[in-house]
Protein backbone atom coordinates (compact mmCIF):
# COMPACT_ATOMS: atom_id res chain seq x y z
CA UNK A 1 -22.94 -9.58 15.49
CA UNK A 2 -21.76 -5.78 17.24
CA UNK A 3 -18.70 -4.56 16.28
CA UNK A 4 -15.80 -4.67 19.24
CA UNK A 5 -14.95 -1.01 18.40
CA UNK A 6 -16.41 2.50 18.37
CA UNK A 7 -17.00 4.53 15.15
CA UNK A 8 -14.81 7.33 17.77
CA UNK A 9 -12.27 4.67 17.90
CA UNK A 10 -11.69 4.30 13.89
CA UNK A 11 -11.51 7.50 13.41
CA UNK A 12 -8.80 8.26 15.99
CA UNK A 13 -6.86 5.30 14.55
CA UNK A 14 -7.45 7.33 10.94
CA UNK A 15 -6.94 10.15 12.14
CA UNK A 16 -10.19 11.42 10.70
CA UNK A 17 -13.17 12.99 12.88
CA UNK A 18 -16.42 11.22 12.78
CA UNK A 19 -19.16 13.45 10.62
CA UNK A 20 -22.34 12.72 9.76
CA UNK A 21 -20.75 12.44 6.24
CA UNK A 22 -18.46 9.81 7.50
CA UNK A 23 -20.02 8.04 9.99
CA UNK A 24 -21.90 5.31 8.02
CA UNK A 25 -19.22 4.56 6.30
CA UNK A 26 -17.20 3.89 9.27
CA UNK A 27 -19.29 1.87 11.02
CA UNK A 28 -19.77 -0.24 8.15
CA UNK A 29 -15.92 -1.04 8.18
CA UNK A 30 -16.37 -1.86 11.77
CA UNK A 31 -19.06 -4.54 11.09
CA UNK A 32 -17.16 -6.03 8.16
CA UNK A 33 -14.41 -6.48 10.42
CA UNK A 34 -15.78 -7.70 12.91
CA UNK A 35 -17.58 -10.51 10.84
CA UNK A 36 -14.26 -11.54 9.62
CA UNK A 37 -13.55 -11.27 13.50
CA UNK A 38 -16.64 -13.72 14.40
CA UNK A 39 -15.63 -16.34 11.55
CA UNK A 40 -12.39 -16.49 12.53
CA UNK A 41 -12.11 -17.06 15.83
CA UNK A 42 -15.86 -19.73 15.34
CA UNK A 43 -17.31 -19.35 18.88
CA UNK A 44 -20.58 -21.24 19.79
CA UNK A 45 -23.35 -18.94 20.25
CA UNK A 46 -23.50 -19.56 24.04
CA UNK A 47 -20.09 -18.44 24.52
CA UNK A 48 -19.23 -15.36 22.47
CA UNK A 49 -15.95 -13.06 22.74
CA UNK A 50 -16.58 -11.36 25.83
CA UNK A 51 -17.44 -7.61 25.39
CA UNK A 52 -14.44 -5.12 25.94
CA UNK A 53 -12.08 -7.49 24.81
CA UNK A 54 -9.03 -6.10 24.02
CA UNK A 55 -7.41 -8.30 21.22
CA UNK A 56 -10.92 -8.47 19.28
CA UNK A 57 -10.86 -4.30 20.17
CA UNK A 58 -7.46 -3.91 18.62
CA UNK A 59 -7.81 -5.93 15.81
CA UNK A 60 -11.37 -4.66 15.01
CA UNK A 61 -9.78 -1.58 14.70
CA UNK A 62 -6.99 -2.46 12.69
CA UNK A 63 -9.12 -4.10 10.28
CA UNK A 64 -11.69 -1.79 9.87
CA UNK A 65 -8.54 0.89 9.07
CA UNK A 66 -7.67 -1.76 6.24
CA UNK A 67 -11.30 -1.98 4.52
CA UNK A 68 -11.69 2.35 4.95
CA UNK A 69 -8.59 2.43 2.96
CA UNK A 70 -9.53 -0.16 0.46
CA UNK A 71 -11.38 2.29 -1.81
CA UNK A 72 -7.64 3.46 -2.38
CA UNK A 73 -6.67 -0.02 -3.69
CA UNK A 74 -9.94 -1.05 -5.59
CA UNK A 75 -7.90 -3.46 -7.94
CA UNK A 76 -5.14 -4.54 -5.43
CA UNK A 77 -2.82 -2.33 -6.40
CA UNK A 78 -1.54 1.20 -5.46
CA UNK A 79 0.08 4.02 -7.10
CA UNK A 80 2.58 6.63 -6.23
CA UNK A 81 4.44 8.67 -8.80
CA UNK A 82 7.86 8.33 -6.54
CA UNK A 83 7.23 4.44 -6.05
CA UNK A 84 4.96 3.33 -9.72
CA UNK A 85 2.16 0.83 -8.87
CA UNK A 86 2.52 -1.03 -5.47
CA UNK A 87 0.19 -4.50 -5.64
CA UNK A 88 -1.33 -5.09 -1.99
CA UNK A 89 -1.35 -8.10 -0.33
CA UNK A 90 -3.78 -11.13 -1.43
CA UNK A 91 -4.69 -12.57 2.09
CA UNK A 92 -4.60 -9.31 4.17
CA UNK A 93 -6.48 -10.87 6.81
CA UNK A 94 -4.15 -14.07 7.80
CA UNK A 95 -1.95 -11.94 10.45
CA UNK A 96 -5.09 -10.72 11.91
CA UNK A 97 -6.46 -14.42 11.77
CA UNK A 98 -3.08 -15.44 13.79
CA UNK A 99 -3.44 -12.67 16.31
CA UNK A 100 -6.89 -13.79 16.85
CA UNK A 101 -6.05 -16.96 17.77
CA UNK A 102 -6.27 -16.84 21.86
CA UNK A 103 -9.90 -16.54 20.84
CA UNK A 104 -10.44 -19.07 19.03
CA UNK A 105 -12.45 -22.22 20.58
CA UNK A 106 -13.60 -24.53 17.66
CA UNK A 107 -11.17 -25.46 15.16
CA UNK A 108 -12.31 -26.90 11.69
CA UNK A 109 -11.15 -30.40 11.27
CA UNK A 110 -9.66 -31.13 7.50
């Protein structure tokens, strides 16, 4: 499993720079994204999503934004002092999983 997205690429979608501090941590949202990525979309082996491919890029990135930022919302919830406590979504994956869907070539039979 490679991540479909560059540590360069997170951290222009963060609007962070990549340090050696940083850069770990970065790539390790990358690769948790992108196993969500590989699970959803349940490719055989011999045919994986193709490298360079835009939707898995995008939503690779996207993703990987969400688990950086996660830290912020350790219990699911979110605080401002203008707003109180904000509770974050419980399936924040499903509109990725519905993006991904061009990519998809097995589906799971119930």
């Amino acid at each position: 499993m490679a991540a479909y997205a560059t540590t360069d690429e997170l951290a222009f979608a963060l609007r962070v720079r990549v340090t050696p501090e940083n850069s770990a941590f970065l790539q390790v949202c990358l690769d948790a994204a992108a196993e969500e990525i590989d699970h959803e979309v349940d490719r055989p082996s011999d045919d994986p999503v193709p490298a360079g491919d835009p939707l898995a890029n995008r939503v690779n990135v996207l993703r990987a934004v969400e688990w950086y930022k996660a830290n912020d919302a350790a219990f699911g919830v979110i605080g401002f002092d203008q707003t109180g406590a904000l509770q974050a979504p419980r399936d924040a994956f499903k509109r990725h999983a519905y993006a991904l869907t061009p990519l998809k070539r097995q589906w799971a039979v119930a």
